[in-house]
PDB file of N, CA and C in Angstrom:
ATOM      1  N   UNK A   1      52.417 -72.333  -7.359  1.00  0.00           N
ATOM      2  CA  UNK A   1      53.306 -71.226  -7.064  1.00  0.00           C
ATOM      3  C   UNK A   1      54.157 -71.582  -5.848  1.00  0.00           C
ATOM      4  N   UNK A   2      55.355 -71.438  -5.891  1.00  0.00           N
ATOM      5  CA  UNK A   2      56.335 -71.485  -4.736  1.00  0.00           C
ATOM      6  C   UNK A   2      56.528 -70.793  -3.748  1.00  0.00           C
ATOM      7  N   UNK A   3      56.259 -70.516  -2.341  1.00  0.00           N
ATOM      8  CA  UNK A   3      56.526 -70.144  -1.218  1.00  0.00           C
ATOM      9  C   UNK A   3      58.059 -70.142  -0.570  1.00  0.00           C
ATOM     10  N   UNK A   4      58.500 -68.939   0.047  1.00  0.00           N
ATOM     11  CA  UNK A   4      59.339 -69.316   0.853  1.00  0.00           C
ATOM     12  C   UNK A   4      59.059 -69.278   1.801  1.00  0.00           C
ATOM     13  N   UNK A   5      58.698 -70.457   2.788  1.00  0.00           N
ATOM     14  CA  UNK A   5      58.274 -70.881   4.038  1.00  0.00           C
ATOM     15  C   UNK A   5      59.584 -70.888   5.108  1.00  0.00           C
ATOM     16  N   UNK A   6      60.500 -70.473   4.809  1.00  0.00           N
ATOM     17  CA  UNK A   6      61.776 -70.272   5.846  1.00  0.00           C
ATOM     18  C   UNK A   6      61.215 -69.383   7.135  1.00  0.00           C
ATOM     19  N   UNK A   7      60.505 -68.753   7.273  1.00  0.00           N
ATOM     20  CA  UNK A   7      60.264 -67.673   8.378  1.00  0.00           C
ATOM     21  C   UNK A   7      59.648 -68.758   9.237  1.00  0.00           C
ATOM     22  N   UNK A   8      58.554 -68.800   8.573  1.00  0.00           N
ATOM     23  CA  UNK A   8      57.441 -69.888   9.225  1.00  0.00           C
ATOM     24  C   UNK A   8      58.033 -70.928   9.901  1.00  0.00           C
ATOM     25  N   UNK A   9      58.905 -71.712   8.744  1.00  0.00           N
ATOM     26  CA  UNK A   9      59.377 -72.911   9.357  1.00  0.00           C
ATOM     27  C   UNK A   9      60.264 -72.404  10.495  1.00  0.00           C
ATOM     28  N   UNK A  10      60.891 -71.580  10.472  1.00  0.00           N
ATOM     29  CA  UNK A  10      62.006 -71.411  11.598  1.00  0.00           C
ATOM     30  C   UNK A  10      60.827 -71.065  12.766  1.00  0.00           C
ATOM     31  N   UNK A  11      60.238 -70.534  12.788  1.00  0.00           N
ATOM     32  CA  UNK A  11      59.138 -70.271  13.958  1.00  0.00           C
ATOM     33  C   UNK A  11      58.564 -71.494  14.534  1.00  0.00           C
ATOM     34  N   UNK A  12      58.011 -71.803  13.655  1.00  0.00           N
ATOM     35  CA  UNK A  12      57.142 -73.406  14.204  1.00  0.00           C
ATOM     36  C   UNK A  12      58.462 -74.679  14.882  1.00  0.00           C
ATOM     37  N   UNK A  13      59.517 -74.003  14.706  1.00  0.00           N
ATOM     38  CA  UNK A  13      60.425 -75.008  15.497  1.00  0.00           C
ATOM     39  C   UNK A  13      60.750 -74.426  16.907  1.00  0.00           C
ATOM     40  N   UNK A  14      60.336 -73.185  16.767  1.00  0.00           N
ATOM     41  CA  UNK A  14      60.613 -72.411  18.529  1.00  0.00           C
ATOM     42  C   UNK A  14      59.600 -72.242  19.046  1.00  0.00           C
ATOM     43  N   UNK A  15      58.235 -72.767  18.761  1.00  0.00           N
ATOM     44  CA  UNK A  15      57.244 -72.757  19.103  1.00  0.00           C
ATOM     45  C   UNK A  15      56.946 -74.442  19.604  1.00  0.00           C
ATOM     46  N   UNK A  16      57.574 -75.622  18.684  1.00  0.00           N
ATOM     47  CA  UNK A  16      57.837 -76.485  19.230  1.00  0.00           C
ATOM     48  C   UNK A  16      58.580 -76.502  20.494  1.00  0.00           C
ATOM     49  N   UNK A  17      60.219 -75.897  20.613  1.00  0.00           N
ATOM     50  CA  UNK A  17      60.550 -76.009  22.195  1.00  0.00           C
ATOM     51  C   UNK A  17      59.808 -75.335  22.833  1.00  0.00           C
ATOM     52  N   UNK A  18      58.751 -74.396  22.971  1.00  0.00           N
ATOM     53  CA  UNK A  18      57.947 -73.741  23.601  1.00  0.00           C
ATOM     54  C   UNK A  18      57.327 -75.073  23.903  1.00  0.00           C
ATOM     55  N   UNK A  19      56.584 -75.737  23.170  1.00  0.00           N
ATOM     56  CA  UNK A  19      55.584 -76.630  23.766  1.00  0.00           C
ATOM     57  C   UNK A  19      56.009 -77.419  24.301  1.00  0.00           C
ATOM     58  N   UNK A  20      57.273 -77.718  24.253  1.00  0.00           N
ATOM     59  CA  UNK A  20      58.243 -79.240  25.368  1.00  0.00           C
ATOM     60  C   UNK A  20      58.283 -78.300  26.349  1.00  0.00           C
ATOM     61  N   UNK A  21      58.737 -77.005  26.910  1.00  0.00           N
ATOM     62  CA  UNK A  21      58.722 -76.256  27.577  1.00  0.00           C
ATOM     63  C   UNK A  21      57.324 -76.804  28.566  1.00  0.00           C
ATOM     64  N   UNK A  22      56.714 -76.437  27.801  1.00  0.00           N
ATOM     65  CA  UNK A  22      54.843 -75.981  28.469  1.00  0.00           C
ATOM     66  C   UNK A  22      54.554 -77.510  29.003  1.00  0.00           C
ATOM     67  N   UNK A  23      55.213 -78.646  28.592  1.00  0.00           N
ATOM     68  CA  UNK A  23      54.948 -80.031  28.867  1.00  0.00           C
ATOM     69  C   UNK A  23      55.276 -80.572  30.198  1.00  0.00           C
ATOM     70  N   UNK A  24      57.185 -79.605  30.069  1.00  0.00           N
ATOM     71  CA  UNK A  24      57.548 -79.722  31.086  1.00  0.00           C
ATOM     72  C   UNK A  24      57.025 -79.186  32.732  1.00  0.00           C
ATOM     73  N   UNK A  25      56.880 -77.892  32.307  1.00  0.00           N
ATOM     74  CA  UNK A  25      56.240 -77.030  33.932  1.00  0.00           C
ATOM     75  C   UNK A  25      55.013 -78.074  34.034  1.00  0.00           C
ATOM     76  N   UNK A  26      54.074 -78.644  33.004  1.00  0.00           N
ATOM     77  CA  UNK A  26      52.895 -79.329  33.238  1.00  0.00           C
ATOM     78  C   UNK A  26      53.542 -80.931  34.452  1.00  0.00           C
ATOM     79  N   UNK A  27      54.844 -81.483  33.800  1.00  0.00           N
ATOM     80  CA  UNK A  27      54.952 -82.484  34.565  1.00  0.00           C
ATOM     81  C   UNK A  27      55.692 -82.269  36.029  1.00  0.00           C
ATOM     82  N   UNK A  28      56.060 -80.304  36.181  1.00  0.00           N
ATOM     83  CA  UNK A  28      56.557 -80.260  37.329  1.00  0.00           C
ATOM     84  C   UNK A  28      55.886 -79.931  38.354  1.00  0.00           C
ATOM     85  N   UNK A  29      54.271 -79.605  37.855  1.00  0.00           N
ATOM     86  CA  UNK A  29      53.482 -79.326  38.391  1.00  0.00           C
ATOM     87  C   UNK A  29      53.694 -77.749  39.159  1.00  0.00           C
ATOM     88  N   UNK A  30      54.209 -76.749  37.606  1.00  0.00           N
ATOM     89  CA  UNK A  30      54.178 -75.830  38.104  1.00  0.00           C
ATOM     90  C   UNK A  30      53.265 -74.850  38.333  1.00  0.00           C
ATOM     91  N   UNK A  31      53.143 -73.482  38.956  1.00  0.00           N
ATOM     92  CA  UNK A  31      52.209 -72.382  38.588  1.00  0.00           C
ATOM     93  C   UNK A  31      50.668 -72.469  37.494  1.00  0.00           C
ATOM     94  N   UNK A  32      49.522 -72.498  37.563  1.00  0.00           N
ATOM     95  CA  UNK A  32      48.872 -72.709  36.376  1.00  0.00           C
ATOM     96  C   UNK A  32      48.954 -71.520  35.575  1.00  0.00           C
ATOM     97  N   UNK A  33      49.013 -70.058  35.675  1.00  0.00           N
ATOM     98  CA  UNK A  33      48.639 -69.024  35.502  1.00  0.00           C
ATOM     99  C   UNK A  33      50.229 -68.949  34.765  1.00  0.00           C
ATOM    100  N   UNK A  34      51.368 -69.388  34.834  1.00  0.00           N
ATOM    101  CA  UNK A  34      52.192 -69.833  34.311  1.00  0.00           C
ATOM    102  C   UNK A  34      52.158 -69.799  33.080  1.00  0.00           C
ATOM    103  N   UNK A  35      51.628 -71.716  33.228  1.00  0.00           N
ATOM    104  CA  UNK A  35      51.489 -71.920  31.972  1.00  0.00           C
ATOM    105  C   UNK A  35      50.463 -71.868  31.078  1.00  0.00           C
ATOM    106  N   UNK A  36      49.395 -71.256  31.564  1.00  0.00           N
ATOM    107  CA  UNK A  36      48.444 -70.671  30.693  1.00  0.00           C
ATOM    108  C   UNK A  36      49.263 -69.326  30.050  1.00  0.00           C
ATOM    109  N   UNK A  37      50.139 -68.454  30.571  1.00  0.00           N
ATOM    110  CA  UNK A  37      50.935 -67.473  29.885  1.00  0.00           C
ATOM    111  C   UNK A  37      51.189 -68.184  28.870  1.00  0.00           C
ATOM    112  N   UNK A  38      52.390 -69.134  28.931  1.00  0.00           N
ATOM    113  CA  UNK A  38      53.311 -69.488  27.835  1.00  0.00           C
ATOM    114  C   UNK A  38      52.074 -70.149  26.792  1.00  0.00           C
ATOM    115  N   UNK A  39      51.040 -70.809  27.121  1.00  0.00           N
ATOM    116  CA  UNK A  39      50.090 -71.041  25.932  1.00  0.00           C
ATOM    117  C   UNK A  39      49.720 -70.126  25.338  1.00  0.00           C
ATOM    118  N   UNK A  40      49.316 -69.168  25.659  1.00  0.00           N
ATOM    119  CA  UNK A  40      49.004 -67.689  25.025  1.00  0.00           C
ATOM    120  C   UNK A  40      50.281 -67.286  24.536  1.00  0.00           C
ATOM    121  N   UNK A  41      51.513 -66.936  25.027  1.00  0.00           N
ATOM    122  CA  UNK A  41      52.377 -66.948  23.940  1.00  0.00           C
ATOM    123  C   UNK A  41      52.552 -68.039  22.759  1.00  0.00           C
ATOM    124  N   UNK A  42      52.184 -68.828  22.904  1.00  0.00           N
ATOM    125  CA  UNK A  42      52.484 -70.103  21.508  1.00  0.00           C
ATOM    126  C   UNK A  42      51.432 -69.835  20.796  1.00  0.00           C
ATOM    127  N   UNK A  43      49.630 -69.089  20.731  1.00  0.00           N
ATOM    128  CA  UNK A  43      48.858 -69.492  20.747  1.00  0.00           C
ATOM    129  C   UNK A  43      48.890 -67.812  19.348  1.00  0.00           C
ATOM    130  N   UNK A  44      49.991 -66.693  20.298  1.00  0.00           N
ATOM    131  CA  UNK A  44      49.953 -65.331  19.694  1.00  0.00           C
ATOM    132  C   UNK A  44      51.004 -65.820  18.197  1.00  0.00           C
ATOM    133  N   UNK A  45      52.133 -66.789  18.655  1.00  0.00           N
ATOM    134  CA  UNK A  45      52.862 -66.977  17.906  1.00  0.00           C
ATOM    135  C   UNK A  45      52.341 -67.878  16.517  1.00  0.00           C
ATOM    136  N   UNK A  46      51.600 -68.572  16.523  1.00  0.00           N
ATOM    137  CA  UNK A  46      51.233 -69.313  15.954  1.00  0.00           C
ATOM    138  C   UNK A  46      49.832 -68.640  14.806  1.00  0.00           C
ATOM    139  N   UNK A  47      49.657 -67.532  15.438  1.00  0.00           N
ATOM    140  CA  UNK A  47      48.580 -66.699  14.894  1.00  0.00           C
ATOM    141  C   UNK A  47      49.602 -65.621  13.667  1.00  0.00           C
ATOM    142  N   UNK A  48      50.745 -65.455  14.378  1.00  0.00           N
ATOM    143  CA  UNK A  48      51.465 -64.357  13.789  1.00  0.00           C
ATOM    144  C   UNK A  48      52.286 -65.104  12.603  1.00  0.00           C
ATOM    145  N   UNK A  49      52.245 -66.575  12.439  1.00  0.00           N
ATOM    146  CA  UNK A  49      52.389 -67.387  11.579  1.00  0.00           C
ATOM    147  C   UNK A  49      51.218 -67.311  10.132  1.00  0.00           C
ATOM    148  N   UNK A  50      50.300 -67.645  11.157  1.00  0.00           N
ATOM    149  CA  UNK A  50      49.053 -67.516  10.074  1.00  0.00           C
ATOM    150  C   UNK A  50      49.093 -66.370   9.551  1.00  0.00           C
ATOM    151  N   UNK A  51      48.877 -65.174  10.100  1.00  0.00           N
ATOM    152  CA  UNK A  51      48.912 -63.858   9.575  1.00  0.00           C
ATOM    153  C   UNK A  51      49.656 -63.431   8.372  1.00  0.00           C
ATOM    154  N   UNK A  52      51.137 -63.902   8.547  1.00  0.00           N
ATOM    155  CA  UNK A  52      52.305 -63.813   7.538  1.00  0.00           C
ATOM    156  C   UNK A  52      52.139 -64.419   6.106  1.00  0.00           C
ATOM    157  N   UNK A  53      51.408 -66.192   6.558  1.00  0.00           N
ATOM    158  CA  UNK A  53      51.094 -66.781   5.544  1.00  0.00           C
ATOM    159  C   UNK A  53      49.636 -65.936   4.217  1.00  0.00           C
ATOM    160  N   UNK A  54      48.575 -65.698   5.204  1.00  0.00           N
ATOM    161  CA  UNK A  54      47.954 -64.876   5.030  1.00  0.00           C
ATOM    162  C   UNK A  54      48.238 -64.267   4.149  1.00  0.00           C
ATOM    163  N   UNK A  55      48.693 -62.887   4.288  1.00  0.00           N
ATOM    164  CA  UNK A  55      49.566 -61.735   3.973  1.00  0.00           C
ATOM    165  C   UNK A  55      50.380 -62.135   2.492  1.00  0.00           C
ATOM    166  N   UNK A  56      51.001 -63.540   2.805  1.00  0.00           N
ATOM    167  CA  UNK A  56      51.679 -63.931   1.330  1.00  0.00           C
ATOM    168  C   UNK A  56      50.657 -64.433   0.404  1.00  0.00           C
ATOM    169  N   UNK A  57      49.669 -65.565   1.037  1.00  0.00           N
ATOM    170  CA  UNK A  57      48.634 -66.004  -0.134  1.00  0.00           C
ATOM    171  C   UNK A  57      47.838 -64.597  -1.005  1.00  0.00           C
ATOM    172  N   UNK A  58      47.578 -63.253   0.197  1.00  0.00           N
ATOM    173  CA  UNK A  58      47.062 -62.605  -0.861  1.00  0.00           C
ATOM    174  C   UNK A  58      47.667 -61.803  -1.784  1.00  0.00           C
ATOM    175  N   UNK A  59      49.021 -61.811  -1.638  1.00  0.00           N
ATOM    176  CA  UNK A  59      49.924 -60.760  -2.657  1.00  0.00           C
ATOM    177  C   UNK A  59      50.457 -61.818  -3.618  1.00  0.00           C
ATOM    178  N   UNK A  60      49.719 -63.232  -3.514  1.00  0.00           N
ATOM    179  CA  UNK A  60      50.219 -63.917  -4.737  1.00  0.00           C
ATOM    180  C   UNK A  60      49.209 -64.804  -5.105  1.00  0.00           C
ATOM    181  N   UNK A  61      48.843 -65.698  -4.733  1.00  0.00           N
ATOM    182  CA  UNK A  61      47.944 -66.484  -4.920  1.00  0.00           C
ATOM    183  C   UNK A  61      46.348 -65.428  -5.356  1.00  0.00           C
ATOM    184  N   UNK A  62      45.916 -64.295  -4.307  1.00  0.00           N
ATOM    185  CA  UNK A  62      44.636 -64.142  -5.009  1.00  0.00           C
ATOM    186  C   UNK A  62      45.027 -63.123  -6.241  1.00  0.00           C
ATOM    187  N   UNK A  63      46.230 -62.306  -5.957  1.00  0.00           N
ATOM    188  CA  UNK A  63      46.143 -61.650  -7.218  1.00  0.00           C
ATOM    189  C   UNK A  63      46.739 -62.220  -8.810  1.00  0.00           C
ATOM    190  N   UNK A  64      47.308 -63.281  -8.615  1.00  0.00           N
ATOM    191  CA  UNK A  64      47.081 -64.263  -9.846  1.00  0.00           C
ATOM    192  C   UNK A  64      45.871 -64.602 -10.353  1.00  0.00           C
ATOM    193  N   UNK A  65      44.792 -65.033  -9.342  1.00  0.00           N
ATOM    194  CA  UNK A  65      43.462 -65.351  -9.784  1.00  0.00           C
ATOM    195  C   UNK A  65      42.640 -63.337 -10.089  1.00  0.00           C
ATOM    196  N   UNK A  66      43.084 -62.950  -9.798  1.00  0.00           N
ATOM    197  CA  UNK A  66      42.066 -61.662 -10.121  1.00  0.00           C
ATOM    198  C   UNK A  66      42.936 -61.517 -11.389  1.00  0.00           C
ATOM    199  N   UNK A  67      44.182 -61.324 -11.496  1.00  0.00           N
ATOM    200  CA  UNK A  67      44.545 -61.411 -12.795  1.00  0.00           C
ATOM    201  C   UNK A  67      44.377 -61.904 -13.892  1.00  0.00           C
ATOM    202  N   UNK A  68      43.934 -63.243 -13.608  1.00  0.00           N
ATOM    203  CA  UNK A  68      43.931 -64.270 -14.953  1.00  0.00           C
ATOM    204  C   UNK A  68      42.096 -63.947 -15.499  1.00  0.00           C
ATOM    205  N   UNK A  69      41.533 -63.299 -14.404  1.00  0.00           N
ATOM    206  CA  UNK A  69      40.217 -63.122 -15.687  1.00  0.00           C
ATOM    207  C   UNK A  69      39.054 -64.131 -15.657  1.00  0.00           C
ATOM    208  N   UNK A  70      39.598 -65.267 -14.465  1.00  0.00           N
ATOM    209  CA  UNK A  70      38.928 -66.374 -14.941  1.00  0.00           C
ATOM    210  C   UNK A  70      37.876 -66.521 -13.450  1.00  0.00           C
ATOM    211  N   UNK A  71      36.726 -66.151 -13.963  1.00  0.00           N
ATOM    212  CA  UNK A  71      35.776 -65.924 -12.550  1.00  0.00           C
ATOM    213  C   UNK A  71      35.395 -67.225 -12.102  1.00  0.00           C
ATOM    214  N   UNK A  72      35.575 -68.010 -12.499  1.00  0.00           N
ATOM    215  CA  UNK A  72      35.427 -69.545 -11.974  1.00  0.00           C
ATOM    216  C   UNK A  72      36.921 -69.738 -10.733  1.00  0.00           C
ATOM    217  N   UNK A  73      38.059 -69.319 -10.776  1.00  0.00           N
ATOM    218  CA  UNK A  73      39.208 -68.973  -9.768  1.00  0.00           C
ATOM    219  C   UNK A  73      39.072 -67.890  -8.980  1.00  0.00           C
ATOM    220  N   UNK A  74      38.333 -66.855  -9.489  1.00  0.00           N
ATOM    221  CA  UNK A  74      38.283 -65.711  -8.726  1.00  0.00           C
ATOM    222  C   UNK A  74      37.569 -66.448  -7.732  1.00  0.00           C
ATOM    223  N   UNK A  75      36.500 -66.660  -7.714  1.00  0.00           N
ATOM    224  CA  UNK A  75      34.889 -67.097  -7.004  1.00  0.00           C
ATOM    225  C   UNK A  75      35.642 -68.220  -5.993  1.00  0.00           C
ATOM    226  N   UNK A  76      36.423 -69.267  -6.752  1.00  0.00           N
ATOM    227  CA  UNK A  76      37.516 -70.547  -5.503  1.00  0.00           C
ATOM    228  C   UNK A  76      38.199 -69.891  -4.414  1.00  0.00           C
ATOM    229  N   UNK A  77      38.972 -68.979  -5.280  1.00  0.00           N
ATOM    230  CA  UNK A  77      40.117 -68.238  -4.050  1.00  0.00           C
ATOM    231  C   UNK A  77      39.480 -67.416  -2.880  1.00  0.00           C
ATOM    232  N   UNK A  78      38.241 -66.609  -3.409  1.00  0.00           N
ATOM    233  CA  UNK A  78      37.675 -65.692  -2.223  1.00  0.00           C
ATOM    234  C   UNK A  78      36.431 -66.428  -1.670  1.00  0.00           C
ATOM    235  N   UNK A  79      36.426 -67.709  -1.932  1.00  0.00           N
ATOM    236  CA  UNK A  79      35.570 -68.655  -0.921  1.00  0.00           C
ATOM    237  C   UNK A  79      36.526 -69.130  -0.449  1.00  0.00           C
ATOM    238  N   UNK A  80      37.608 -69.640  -0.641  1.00  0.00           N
ATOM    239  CA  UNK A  80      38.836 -69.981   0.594  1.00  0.00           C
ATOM    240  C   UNK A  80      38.822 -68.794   1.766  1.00  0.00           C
ATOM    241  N   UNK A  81      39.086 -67.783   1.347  1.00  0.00           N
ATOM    242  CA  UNK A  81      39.457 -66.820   2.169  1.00  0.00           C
ATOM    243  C   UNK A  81      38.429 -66.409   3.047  1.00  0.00           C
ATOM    244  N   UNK A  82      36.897 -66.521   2.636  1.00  0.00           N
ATOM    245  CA  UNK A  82      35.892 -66.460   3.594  1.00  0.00           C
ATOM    246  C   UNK A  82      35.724 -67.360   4.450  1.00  0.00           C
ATOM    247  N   UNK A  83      35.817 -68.947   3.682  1.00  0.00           N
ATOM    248  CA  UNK A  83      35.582 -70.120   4.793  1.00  0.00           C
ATOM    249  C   UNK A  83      37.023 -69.806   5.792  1.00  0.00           C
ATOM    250  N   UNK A  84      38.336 -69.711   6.139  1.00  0.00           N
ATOM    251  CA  UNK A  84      38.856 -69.193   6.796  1.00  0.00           C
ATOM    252  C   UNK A  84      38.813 -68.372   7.485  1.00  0.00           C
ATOM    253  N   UNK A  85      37.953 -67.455   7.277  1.00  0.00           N
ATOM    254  CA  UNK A  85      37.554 -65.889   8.274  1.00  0.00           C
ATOM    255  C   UNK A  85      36.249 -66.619   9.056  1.00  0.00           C
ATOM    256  N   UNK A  86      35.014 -67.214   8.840  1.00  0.00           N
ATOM    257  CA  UNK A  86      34.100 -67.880   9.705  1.00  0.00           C
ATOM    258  C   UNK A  86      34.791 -68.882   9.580  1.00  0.00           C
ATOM    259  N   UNK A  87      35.935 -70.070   9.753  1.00  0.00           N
ATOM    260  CA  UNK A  87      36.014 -70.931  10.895  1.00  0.00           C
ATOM    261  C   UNK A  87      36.769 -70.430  12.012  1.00  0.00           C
ATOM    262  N   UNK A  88      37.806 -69.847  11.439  1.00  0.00           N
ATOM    263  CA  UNK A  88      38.768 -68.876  12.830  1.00  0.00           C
ATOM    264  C   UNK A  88      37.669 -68.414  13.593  1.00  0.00           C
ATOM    265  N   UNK A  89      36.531 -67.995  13.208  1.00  0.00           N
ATOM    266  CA  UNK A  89      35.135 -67.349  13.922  1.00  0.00           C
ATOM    267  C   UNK A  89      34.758 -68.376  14.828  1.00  0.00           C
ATOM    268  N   UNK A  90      34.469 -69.328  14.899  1.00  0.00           N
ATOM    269  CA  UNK A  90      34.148 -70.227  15.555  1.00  0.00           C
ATOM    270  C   UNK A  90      34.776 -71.326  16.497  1.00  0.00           C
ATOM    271  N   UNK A  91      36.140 -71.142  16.343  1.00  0.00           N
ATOM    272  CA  UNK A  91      37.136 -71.250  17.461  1.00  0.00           C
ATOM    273  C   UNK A  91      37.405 -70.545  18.114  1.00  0.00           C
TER     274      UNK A  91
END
């Protein structure tokens, strides 16, 4: 199934100058409390990425598999979605 990843992708490129950003104050030896902010902003942004993606796999990807009937896909897709909920758990 095809995605339009345009949101995402445009994000993960301003989240990249964020991190040349965060590289930089690191080599100017700025503020720490600083740049522990701007990591937590890259860290919210990057979550609000996942979230979106999220959000799309289940309005397409699992309800294709609940659709098709076929409990051998059902059982794949909502063990993806659990092993994702306990590893995010553990980071």
């Amino acid at each position: 199934m095809q995605h339009d990843h345009s949101d995402s992708i445009k994000r993960l490129k301003i989240i990249e100058g964020h991190i040349r950003g965060i590289q930089r104050m690191l080599e100017k030896d700025q503020y720490c409390i600083d740049i522990i902010r701007q990591i937590q902003a890259v860290g919210a942004a990057l979550n609000k990425i996942s979230a979106n993606l999220l959000d799309q796999h289940l309005n397409t990807c699992l309800l294709s598999a609940i659709q098709s009937n076929d409990p051998t896909e059902q059982e794949r897709v909502l063990g993806e979605i659990t092993e994702v909920f306990e590893t995010s758990q553990k980071i």
